[in-house]
Protein backbone atom coordinates (compact mmCIF):
# COMPACT_ATOMS: atom_id res chain seq x y z
CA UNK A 1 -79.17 48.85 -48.64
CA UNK A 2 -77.55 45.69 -47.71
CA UNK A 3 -73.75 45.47 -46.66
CA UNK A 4 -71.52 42.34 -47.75
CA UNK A 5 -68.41 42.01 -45.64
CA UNK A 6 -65.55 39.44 -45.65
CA UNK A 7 -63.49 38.38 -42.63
CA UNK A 8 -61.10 36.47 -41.59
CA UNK A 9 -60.24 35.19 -38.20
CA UNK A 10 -56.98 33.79 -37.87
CA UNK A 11 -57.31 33.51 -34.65
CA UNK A 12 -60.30 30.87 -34.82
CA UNK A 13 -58.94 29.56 -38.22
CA UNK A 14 -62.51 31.23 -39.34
CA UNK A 15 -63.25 32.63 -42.71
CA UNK A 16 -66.51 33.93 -42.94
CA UNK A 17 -69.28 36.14 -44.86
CA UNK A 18 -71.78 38.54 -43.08
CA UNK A 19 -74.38 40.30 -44.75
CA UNK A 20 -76.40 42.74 -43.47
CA UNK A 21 -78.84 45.31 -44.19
CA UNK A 22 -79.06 49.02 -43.50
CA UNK A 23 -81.84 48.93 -40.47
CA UNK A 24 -79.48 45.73 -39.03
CA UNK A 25 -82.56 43.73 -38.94
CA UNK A 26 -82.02 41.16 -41.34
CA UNK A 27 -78.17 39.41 -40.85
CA UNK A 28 -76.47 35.89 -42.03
CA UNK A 29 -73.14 34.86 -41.54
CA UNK A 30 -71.64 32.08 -43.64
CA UNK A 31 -68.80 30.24 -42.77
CA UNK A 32 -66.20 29.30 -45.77
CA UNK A 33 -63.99 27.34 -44.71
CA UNK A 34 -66.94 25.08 -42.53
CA UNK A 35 -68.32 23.82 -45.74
CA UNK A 36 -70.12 27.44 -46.34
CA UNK A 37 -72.36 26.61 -43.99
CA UNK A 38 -74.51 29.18 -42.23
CA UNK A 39 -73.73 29.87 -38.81
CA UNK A 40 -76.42 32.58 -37.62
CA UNK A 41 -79.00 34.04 -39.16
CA UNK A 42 -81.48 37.09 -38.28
CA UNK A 43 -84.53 37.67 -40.01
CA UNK A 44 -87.54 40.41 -39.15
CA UNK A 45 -84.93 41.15 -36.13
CA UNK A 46 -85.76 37.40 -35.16
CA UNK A 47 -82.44 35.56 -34.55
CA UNK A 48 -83.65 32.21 -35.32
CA UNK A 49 -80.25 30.54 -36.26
CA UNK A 50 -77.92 30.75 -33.57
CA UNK A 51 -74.42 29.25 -32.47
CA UNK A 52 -74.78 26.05 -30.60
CA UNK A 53 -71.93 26.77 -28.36
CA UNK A 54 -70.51 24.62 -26.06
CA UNK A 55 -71.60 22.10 -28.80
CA UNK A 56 -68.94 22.28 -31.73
CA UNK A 57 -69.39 21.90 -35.31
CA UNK A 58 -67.72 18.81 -35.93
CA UNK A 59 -70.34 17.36 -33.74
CA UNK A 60 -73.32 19.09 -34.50
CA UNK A 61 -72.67 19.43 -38.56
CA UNK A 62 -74.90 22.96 -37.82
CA UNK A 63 -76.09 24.11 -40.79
CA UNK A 64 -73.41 21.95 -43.40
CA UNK A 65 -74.05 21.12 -47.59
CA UNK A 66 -75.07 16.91 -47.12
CA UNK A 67 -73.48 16.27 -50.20
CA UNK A 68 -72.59 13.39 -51.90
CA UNK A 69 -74.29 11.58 -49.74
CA UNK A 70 -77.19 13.00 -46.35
CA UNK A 71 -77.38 10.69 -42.96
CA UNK A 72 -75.24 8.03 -43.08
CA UNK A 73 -73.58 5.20 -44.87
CA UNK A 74 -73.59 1.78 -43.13
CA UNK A 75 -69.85 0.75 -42.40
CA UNK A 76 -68.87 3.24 -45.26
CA UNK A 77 -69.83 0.80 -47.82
CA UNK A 78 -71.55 0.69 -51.26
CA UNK A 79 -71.53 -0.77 -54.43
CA UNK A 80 -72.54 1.28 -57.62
CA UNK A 81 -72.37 -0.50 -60.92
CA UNK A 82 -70.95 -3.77 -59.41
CA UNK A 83 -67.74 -2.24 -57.67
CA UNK A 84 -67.32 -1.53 -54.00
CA UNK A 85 -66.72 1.51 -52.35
CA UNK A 86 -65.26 2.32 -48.63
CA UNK A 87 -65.80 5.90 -47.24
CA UNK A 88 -63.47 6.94 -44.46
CA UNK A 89 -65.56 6.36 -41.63
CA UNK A 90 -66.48 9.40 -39.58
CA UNK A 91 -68.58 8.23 -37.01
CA UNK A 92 -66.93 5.77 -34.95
CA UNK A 93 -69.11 5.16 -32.34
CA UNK A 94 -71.56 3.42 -34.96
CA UNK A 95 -69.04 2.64 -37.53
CA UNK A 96 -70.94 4.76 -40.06
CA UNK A 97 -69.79 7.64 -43.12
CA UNK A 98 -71.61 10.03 -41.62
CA UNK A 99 -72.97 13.54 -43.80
CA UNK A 100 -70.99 13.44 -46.94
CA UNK A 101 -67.52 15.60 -48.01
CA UNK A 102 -68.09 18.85 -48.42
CA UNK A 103 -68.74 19.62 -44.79
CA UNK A 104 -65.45 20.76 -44.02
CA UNK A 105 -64.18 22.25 -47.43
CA UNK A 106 -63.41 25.61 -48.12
CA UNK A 107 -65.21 27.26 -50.50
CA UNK A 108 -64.31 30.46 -52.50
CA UNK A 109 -66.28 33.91 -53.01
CA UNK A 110 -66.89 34.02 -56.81
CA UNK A 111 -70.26 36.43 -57.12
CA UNK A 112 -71.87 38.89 -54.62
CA UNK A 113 -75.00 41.71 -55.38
CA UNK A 114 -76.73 44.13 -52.99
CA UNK A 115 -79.39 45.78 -53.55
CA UNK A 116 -82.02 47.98 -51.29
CA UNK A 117 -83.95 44.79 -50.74
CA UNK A 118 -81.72 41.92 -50.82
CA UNK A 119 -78.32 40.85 -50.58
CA UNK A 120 -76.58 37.45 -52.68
CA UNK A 121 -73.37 35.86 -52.58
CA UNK A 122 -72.52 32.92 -54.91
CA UNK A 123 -70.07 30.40 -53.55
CA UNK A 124 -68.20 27.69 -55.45
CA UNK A 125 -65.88 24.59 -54.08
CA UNK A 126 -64.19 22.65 -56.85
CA UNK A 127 -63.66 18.88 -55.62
CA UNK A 128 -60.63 17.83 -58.50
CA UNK A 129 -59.48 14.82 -56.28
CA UNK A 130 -60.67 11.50 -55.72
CA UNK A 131 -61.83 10.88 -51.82
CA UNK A 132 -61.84 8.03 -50.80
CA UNK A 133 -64.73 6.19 -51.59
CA UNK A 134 -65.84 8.37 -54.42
CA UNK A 135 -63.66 8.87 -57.17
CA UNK A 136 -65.06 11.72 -58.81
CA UNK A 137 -64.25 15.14 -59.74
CA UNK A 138 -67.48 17.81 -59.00
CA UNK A 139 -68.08 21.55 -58.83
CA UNK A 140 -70.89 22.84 -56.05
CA UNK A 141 -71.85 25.87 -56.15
CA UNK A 142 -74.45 27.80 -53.42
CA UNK A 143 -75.95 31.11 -54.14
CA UNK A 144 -77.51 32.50 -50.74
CA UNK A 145 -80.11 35.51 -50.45
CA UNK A 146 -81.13 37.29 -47.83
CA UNK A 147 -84.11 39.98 -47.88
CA UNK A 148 -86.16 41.12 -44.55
CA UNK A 149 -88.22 38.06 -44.10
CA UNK A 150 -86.26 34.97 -46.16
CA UNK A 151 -83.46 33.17 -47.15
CA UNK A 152 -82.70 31.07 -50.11
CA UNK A 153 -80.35 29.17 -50.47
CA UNK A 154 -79.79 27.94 -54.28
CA UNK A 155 -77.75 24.86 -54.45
CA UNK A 156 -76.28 23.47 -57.95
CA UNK A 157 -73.56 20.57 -58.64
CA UNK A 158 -71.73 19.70 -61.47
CA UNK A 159 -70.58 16.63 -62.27
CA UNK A 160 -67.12 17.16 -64.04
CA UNK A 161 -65.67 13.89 -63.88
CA UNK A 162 -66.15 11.45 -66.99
CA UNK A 163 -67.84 8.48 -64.93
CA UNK A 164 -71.66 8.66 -63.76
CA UNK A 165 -71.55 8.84 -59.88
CA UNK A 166 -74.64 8.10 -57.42
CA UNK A 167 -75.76 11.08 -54.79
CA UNK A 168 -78.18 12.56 -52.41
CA UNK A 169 -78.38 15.89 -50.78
CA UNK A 170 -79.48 17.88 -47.79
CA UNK A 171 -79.43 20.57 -45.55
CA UNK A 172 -78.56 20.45 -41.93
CA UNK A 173 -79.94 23.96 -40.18
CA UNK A 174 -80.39 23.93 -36.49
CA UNK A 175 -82.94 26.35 -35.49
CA UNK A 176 -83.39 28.73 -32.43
CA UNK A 177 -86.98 28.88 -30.13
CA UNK A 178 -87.37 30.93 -27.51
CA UNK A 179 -89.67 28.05 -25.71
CA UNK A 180 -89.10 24.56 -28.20
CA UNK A 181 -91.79 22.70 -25.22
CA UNK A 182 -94.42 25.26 -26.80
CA UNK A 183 -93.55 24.37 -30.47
CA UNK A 184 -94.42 22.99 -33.28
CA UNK A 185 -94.24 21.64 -36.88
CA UNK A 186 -96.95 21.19 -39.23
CA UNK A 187 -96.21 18.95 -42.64
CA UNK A 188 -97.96 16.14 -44.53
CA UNK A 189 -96.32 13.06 -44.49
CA UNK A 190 -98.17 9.65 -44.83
CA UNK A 191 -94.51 6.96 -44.55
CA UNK A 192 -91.72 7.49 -41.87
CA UNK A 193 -88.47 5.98 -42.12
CA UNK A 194 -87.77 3.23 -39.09
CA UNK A 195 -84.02 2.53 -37.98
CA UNK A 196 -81.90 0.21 -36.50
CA UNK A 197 -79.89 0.82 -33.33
CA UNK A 198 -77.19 2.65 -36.03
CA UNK A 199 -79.43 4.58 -37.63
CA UNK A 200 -79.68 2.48 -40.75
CA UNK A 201 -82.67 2.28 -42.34
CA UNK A 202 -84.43 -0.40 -42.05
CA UNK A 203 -87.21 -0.28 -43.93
CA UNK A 204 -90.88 2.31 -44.34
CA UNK A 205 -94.03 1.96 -42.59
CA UNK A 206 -96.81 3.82 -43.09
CA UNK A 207 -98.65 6.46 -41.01
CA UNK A 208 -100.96 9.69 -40.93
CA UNK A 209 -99.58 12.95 -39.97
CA UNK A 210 -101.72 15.63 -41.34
CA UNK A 211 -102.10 17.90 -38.30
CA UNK A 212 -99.71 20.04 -35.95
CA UNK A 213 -96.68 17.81 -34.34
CA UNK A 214 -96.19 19.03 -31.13
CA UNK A 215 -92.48 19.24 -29.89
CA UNK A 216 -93.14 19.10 -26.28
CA UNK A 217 -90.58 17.18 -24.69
CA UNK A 218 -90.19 14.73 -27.76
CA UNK A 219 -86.47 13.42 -28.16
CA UNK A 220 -86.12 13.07 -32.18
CA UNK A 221 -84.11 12.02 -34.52
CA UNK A 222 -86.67 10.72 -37.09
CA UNK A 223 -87.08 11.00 -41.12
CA UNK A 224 -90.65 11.35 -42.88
CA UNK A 225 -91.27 11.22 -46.32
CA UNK A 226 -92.74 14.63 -47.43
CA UNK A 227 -95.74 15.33 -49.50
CA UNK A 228 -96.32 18.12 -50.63
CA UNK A 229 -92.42 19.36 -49.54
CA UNK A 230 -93.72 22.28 -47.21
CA UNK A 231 -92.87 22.35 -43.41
CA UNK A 232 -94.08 24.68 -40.93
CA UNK A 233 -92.24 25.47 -37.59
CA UNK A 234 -94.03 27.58 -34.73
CA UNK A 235 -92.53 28.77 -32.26
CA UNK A 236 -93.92 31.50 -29.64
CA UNK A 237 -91.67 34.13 -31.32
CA UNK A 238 -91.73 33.59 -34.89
CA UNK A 239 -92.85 31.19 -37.34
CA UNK A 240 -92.00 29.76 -40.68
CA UNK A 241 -92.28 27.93 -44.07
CA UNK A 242 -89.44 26.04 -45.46
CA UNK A 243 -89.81 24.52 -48.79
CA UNK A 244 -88.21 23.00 -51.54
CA UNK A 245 -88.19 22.68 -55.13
CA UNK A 246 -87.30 18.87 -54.94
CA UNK A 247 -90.34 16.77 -55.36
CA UNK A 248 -88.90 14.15 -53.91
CA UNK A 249 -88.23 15.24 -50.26
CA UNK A 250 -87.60 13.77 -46.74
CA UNK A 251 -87.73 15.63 -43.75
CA UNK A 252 -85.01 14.86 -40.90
CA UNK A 253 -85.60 15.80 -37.37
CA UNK A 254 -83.25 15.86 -34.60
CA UNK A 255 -83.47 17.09 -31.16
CA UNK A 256 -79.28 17.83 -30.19
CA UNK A 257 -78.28 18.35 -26.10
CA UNK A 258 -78.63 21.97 -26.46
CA UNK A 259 -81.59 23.77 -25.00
CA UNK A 260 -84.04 25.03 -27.40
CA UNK A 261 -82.55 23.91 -30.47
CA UNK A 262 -84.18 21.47 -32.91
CA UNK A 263 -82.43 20.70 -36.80
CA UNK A 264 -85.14 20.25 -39.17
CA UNK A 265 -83.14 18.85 -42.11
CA UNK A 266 -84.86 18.35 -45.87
CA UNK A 267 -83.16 16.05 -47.96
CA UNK A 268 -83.15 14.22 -51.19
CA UNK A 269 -82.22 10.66 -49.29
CA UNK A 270 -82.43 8.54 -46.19
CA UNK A 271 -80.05 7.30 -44.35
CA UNK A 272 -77.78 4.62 -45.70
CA UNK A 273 -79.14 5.79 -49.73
CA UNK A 274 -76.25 4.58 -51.10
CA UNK A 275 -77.62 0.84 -50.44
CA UNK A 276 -80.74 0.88 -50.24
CA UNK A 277 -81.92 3.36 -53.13
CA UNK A 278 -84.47 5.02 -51.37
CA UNK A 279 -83.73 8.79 -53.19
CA UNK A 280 -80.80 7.95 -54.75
CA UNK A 281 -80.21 9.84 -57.94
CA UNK A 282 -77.62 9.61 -60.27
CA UNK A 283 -75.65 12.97 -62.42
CA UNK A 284 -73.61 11.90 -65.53
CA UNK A 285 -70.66 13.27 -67.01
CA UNK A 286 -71.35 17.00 -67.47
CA UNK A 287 -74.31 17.00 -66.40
CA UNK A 288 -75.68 19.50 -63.31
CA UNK A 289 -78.08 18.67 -60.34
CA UNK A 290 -80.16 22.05 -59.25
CA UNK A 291 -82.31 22.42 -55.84
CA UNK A 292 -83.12 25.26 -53.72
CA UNK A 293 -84.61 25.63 -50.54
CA UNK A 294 -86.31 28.81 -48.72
CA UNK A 295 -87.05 29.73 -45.38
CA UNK A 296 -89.94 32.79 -45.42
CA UNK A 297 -91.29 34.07 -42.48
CA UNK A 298 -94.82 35.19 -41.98
């Protein structure tokens, strides 16, 4: 049987979810008030999400909801149905809006289920004022589930506002290998995203990757377009599949100054989506945006 358990560590200024099964072999722990974001994460007794200590979260983003917007926004600025937006900017070194809004919220508890074989919790922020640079009102709500060998992670917004509004999403887990030199990632991709010194996408050139990418000692931070939206990740201790039920999927890697530790990020959109177009999609009054991605082990 799986074990749902809330804390809160005043301490830390931490409010957090673990769940955890009977044979402690299979654990998450979710982070409320950090955007919901999932901090650690055991699977098979393989602890292949980890925390990236000294490295904080407001620089890593480890494991945060990209949402309204994934990457980055050049300067802040957009224009959507001939007005102009500013974002706070959030990244000052490159002058860039920098992983979207909900990356800091709080989110509530509104739905939890155990069972012998899996554990859920369903997690809701409500967004009722206008940030700046997006005036409009949204509901997101995440429904994780953990069993012995996956997680899901169910993601659904709302738009509740009465004005369309443009958006991508993404995910941003970091993950653990016990040798990252010896690892690898397999996925089809035949474009990759090139940048300019601000990450800002410049443009898409095409190119062949239908084979095993070796780590090694690669230094990343690169974006592919995905086809099909499967990725594999080896490492000498465990290996997985993450996929998605997005068609239309990029895959963001990025190699942080922590031993180890690579974040393979799919998202809906590139960097800088917001003015260029490339994945932007668009949710109308009432309207709801679903995706879910899953990370199985085999």
């Amino acid at each position: 049987m799986y074990v749902i358990k809330h804390t809160q560590d005043l301490i830390n200024n931490l409010d957090f979810i673990e769940i955890e099964d009977a044979q402690k072999t299979a654990y998450a722990k979710i982070c409320l008030n950090l955007g919901a974001s999932l901090q650690e994460l055991t699977i098979n007794n393989l602890h292949i999400i980890k925390n990236l200590h000294p490295l904080t979260y407001d620089i890593t983003y480890a494991s945060s909801i990209l949402f309204p917007f994934a990457n980055r926004i050049e300067d802040g600025r957009y224009t959507f149905e001939k007005k102009h937006y500013q974002f706070e900017i959030n990244q000052t070194d490159e002058n860039n809006a920098i992983h979207g809004l909900v990356y800091n919220k709080t989110f509530e508890l509104i739905d939890q289920k155990t069972t012998k074989d899996e554990a859920m919790v369903k997690l809701k922020y409500d967004e009722q004022n206008y940030a700046k640079g997006f005036p409009y009102t949204y509901t997101v709500i995440l429904k994780y589930i953990l069993t012995k060998d996956s997680i899901d992670l169910n993601i659904t917004v709302k738009n509740t506002d009465t004005k369309t509004f443009p958006f991508t999403i993404g995910w941003h887990p970091y993950f653990n290998s016990s040798d990252l030199f010896k690892s690898s990632l397999s996925f089809k991709s035949n474009e990759t995203i090139f940048f300019n010194k601000r990450n800002i996408t410049l443009g898409i050139k095409h190119i062949d990757i239908d084979d095993e990418f070796m780590i090694k000692d690669k230094t990343l931070d690169d974006c592919f377009v995905l086809d099909p939206n499967e990725i594999l990740f080896e490492t000498p201790n465990y290996s997985f599949v993450l996929s998605s039920s997005e068609k239309d999927s990029f895959l963001q890697l990025y190699t942080p100054a922590h031993p180890n530790t690579i974040a393979i990020e799919p998202t809906t959109g590139v960097s800088d989506s917001f003015n260029n177009g490339i994945g932007l999609k668009t949710l109308k009054p009432n309207d709801a945006y679903n995706i879910y991605w899953n990370i199985k082990l085999y």
